[in-house]
Protein backbone atom coordinates (compact mmCIF):
# COMPACT_ATOMS: atom_id res chain seq x y z
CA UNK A 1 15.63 37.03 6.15
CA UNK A 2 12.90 36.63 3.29
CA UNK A 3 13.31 32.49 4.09
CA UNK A 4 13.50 32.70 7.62
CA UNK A 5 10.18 34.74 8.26
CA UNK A 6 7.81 32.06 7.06
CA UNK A 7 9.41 29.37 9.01
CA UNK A 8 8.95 31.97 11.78
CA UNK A 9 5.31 32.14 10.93
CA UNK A 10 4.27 29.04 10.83
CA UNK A 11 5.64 28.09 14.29
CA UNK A 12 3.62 31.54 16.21
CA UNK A 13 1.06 29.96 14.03
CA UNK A 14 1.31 26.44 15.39
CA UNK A 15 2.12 28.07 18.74
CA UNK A 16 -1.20 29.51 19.14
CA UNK A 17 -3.55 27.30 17.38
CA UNK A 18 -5.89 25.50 20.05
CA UNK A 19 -4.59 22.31 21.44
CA UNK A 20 -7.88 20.22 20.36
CA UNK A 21 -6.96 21.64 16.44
CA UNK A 22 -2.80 20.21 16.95
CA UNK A 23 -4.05 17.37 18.23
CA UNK A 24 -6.11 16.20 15.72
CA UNK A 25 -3.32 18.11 13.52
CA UNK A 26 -1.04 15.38 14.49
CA UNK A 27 -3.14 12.29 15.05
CA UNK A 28 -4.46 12.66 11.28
CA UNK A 29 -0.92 12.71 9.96
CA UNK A 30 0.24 9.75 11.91
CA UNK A 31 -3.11 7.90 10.68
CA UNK A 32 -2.09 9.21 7.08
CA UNK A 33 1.56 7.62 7.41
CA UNK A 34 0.50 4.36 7.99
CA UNK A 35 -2.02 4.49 5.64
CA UNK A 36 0.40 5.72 2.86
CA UNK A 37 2.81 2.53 4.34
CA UNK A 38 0.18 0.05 4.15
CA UNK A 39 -0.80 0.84 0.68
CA UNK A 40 3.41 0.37 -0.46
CA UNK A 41 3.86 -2.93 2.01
CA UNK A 42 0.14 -4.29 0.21
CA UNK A 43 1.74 -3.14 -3.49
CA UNK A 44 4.66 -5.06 -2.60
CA UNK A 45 3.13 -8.10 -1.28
CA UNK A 46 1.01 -8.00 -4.79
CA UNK A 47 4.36 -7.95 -6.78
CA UNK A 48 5.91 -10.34 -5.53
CA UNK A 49 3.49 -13.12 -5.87
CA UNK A 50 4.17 -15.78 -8.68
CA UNK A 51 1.91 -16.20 -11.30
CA UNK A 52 2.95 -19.97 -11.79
CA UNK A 53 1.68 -22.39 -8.62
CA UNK A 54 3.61 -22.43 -5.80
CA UNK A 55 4.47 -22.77 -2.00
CA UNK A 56 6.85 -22.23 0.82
CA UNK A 57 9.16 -25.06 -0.54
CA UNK A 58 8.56 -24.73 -4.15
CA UNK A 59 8.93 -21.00 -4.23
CA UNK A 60 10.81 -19.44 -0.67
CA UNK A 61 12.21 -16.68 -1.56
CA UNK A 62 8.86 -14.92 -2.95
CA UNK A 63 6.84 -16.53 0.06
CA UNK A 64 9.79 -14.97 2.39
CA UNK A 65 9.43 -11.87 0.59
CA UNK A 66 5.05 -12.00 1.09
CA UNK A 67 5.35 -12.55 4.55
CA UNK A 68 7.40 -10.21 4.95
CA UNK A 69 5.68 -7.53 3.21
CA UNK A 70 2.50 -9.12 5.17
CA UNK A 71 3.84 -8.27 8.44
CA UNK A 72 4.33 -5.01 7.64
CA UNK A 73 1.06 -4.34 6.12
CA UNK A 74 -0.48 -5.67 9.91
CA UNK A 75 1.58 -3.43 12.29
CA UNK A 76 0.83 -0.38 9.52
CA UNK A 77 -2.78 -1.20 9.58
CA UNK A 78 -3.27 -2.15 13.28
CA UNK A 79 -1.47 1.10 14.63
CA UNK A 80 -4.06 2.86 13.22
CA UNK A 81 -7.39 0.32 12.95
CA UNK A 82 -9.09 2.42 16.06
CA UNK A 83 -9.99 5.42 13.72
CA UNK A 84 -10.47 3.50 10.05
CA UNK A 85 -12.57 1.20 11.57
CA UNK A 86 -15.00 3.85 12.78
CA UNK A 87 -14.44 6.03 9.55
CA UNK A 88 -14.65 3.18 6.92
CA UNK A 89 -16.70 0.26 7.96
CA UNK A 90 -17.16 -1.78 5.19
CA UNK A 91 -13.74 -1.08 4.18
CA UNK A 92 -12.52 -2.24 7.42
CA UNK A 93 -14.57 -5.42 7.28
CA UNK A 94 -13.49 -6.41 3.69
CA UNK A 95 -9.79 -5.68 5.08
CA UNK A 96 -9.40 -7.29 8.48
CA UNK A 97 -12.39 -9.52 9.23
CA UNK A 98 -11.72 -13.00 10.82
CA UNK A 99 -12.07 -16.16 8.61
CA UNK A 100 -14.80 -17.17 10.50
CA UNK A 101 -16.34 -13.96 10.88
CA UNK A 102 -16.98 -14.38 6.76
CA UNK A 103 -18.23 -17.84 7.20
CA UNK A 104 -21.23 -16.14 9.18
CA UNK A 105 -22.44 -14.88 6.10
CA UNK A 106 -21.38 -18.02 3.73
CA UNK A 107 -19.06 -20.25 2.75
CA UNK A 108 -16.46 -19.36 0.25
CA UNK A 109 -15.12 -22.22 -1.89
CA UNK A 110 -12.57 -20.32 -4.06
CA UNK A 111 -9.72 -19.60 -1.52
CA UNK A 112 -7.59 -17.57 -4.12
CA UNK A 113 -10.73 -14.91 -5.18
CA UNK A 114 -11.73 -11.59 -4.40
CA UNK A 115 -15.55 -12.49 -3.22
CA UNK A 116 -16.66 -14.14 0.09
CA UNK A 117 -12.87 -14.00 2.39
CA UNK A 118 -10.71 -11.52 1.65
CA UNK A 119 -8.27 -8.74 3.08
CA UNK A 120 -5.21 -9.46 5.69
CA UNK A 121 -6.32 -12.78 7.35
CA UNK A 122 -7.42 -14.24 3.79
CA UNK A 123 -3.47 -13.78 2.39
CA UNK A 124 -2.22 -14.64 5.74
CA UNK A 125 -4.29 -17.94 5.86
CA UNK A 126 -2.64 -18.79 2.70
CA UNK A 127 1.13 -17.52 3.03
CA UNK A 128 1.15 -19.25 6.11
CA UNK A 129 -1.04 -22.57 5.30
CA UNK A 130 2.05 -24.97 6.16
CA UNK A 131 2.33 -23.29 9.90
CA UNK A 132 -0.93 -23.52 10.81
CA UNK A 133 -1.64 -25.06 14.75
CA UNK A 134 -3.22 -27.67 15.86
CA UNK A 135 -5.25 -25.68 17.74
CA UNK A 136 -6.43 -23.70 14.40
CA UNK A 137 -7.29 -26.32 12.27
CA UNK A 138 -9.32 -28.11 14.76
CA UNK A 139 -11.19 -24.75 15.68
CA UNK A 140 -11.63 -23.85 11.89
CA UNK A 141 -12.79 -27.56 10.87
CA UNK A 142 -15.43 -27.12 14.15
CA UNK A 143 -16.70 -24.37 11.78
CA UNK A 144 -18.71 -27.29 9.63
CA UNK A 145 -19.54 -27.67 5.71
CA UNK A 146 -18.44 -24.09 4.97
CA UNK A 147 -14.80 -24.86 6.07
CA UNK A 148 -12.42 -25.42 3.89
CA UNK A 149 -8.60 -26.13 4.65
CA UNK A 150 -6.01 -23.40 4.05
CA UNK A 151 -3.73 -24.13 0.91
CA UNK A 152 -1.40 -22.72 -1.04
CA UNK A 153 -1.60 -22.19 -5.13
CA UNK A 154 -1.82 -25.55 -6.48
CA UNK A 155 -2.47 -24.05 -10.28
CA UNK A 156 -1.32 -21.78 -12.58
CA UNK A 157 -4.83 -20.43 -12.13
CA UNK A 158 -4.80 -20.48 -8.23
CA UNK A 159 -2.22 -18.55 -8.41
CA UNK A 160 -3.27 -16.21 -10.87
CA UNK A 161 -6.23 -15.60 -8.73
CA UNK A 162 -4.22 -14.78 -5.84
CA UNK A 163 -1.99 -12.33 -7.29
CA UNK A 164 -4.60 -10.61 -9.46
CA UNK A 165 -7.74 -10.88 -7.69
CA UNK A 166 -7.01 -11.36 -3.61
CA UNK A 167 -4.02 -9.51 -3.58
CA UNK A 168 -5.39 -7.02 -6.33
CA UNK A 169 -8.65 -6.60 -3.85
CA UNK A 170 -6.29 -5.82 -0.63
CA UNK A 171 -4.39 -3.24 -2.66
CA UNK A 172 -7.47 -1.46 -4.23
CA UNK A 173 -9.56 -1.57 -0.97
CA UNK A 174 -6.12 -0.02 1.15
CA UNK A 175 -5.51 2.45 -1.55
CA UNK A 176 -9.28 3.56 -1.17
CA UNK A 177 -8.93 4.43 2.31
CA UNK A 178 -5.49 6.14 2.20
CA UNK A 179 -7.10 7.96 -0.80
CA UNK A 180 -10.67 9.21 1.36
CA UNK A 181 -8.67 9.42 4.50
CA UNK A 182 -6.69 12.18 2.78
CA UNK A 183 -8.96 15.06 2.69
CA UNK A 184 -11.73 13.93 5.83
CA UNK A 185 -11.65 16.17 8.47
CA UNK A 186 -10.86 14.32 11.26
CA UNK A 187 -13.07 14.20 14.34
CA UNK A 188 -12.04 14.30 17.91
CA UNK A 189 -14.33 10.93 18.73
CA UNK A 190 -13.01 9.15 15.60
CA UNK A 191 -9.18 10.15 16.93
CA UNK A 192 -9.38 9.34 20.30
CA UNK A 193 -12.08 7.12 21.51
CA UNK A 194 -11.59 4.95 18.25
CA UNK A 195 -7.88 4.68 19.28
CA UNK A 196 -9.42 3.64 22.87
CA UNK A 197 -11.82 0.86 21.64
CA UNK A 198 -9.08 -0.65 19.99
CA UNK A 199 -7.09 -1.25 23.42
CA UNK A 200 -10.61 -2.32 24.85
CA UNK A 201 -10.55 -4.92 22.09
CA UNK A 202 -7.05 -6.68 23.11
CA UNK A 203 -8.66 -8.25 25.79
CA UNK A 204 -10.49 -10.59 23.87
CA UNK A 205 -7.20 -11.21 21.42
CA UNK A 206 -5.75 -12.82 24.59
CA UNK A 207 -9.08 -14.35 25.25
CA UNK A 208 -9.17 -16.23 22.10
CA UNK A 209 -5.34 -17.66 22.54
CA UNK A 210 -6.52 -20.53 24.15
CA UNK A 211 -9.10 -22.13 21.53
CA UNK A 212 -7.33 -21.51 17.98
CA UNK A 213 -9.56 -18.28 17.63
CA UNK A 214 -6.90 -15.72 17.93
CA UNK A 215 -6.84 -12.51 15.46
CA UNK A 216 -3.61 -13.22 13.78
CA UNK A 217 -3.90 -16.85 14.40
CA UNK A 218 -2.22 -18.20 10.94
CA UNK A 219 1.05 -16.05 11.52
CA UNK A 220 1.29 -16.49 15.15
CA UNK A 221 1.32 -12.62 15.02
CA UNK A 222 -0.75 -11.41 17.53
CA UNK A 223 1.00 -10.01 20.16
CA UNK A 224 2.77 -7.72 17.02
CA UNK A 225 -0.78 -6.60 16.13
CA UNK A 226 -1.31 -5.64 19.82
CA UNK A 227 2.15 -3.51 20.36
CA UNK A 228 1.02 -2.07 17.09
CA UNK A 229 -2.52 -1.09 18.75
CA UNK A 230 -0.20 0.17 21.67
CA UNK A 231 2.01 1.91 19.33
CA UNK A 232 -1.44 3.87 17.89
CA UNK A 233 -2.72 4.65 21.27
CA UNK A 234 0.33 5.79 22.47
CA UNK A 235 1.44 8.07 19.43
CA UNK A 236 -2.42 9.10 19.45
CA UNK A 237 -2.53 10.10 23.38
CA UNK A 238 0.96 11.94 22.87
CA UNK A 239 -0.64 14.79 20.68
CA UNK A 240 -3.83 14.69 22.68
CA UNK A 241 -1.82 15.34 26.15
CA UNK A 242 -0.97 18.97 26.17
CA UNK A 243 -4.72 19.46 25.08
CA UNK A 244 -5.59 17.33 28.36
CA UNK A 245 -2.95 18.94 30.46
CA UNK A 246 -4.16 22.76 29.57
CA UNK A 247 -7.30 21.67 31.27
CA UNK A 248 -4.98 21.09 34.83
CA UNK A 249 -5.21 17.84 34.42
CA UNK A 250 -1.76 16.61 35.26
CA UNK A 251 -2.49 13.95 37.48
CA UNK A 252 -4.63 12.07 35.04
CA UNK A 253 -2.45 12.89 32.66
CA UNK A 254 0.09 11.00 34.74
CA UNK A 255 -2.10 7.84 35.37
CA UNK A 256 -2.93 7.70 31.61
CA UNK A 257 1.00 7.81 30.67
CA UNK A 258 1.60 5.06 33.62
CA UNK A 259 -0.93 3.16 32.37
CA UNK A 260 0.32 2.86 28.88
CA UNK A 261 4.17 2.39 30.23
CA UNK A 262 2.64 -0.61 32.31
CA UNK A 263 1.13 -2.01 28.81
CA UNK A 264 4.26 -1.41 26.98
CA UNK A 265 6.36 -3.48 29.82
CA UNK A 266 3.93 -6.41 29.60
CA UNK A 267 4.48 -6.62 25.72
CA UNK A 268 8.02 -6.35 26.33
CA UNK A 269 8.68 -9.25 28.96
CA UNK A 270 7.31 -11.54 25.83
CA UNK A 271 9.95 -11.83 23.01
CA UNK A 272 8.81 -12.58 19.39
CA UNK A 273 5.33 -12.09 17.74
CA UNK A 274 3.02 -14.57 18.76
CA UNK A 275 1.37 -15.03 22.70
CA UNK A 276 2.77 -16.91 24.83
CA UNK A 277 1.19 -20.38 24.71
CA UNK A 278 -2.05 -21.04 26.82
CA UNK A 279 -1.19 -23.79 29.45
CA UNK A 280 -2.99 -26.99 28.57
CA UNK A 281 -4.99 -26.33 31.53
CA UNK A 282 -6.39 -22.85 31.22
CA UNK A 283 -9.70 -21.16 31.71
CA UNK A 284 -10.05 -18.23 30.83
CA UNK A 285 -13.65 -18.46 32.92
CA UNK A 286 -11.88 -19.36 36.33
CA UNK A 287 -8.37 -19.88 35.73
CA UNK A 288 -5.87 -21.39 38.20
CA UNK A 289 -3.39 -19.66 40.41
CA UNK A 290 -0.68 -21.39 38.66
CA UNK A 291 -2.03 -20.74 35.26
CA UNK A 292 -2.11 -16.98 36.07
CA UNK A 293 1.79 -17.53 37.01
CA UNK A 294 2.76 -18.56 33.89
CA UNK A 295 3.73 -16.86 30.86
CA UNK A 296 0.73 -16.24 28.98
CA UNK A 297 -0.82 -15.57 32.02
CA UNK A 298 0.50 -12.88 33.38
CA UNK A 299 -0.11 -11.38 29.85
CA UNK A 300 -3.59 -12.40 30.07
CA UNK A 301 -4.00 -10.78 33.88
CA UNK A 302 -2.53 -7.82 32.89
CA UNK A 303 -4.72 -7.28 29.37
CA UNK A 304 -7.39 -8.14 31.38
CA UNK A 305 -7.04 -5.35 34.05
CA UNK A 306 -5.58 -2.23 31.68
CA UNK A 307 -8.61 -2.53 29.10
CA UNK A 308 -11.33 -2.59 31.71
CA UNK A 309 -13.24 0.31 32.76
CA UNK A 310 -12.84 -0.33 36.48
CA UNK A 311 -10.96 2.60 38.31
CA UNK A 312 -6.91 2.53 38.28
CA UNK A 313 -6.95 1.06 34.14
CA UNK A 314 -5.36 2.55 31.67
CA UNK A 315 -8.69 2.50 29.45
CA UNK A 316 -10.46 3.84 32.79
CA UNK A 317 -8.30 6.89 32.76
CA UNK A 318 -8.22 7.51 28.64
CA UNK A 319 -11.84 6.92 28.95
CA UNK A 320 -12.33 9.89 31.75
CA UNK A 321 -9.81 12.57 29.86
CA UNK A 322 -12.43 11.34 27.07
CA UNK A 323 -15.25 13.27 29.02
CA UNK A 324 -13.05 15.72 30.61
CA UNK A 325 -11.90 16.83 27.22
CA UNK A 326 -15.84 16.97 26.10
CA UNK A 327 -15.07 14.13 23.22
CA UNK A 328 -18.22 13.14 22.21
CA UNK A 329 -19.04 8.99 22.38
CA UNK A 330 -18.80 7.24 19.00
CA UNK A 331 -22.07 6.74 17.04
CA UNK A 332 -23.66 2.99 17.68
CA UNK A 333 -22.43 0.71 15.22
């Protein structure tokens, strides 16, 4: 009986703590999973990097086993990006900004370092140099005298560099935010409208398909990273809903859970981890009717319409059990 009784405890406890304190209960511990998964998936994509000069021919099976442990480190990170973006800003820059998002402020010459690029798209631009599009490289070289083409390790030093300096960077920077994530008590607008900004923001991954500007662009992984923002939004709306459904709120609750299911069958008509592939004619300004038929453009119609704040979205409706909930808007950036 002595072992039973605090079991018993803790569930009357659970049972009758208010919904707003289980919710962020359970949001904060599926932000702290991924966090403690990115840190291992980062720790192994540091080990297994040679320390000689290498590539995708010279070396496979460690490039096979870096992408791989890439990949994971994305879906980790993105399922949960809404609320460390908000929490850790710089960290979140230094982590997941675009290459040519760090070109704004300079140009980096030293691919393999930790200063100027760094964090996911810096490793990915280099594990995945001999993939890249067409469409990238002429977008990146449009970039002008800060450009520089992707490569992999062509030194002993490169490669040192990579392994104990970009890789080393991405590791420490991860482990920092798992580490002050841990004890932060976690906020209701951080939680939920961070996890809400990050759907908003999938509009303009399919908006940037079409010109080589894509998030994930190297990997031809962004449709992974957006099931993964899904994933977050989804997990993150699950232990907000009985907060939102105490308030009699069932039929929004049931909009918000159609909404997501509609998301979820979008991504799932599209096998594989990249978007579909713009049609040479697209516009994302006025496109055709036939453009909207295809592939990527149903994707695109339907992105388009769920992340929108016009009435019957599925941000619309997370947006309104936002204010119905009282969930204060996020600080200006």
């Amino acid at each position: 009986m002595r072992s039973i009784l605090p079991l018993a405890l803790a569930s009357t406890l659970v049972a009758c703590a208010p919904p707003q304190n289980v919710a962020l209960s359970e949001t904060k511990q599926y932000v702290q999973t991924n966090l403690d998964a990115l840190v291992v998936a980062s720790t192994e994509l540091c080990a297994a990097a040679p320390t000689t000069a290498w590539s995708a021919t010279s070396q496979p099976t460690p490039v096979a086993t870096m992408r791989a442990a890439w990949k994971r480190v994305r879906v980790s990170y993105e399922r949960v990006e809404g609320s460390i973006a908000v929490l850790f800003p710089e960290l979140d820059v230094a982590t997941d900004e675009r290459y040519d998002g760090f070109l704004e402020n300079g140009t980096d010459t030293a691919l393999f370092d930790d200063v100027g690029v760094t964090g996911v798209h810096a490793l990915e631009r280099i594990l995945f140099s001999d993939l890249i599009s067409a469409e990238v490289k002429t977008f990146e070289e449009g970039l002008g005298s800060k450009y520089r083409p992707a490569a992999f390790p062509a030194t002993d030093a490169e490669a040192g560099d990579f392994k104990n300096k970009l890789c080393a960077k991405l590791v420490a920077d991860v482990t920092k935010m798992r580490d002050e994530y841990q004890p932060l008590a976690l906020d209701t607008a951080s939680a939920f409208r961070g996890v809400i900004g990050s759907m908003q923001e999938q509009h303009e991954k399919t908006s940037f398909a079409a010109t080589g500007e894509e998030e994930s662009r190297y990997a031809k992984h962004t449709l992974a990273d957006m099931r993964a923002n899904l994933e977050g939004a989804t997990k993150t709306y699950e232990a907000f809903r009985p907060w939102l459904q105490s308030k009699g709120q069932s039929a929004l609750d049931a909009e918000i859970i159609a909404g997501l299911a509609r998301v979820k069958a979008g991504f799932d008509a599209v096998s594989g981890d990249a978007l579909p592939t713009p049609p040479s004619t697209w516009s994302s300004v006025s496109p055709s009717a036939a453009d909207l038929e295809t592939p990527f453009g149903k994707l695109y119609s339907l992105v388009e319409k769920e992340t929108s704040t016009s009435a019957g979205s599925l941000v619309s409706a997370m947006l309104e059990a936002a204010d119905v909930l009282g969930i204060p808007p996020l600080p200006e950036s």
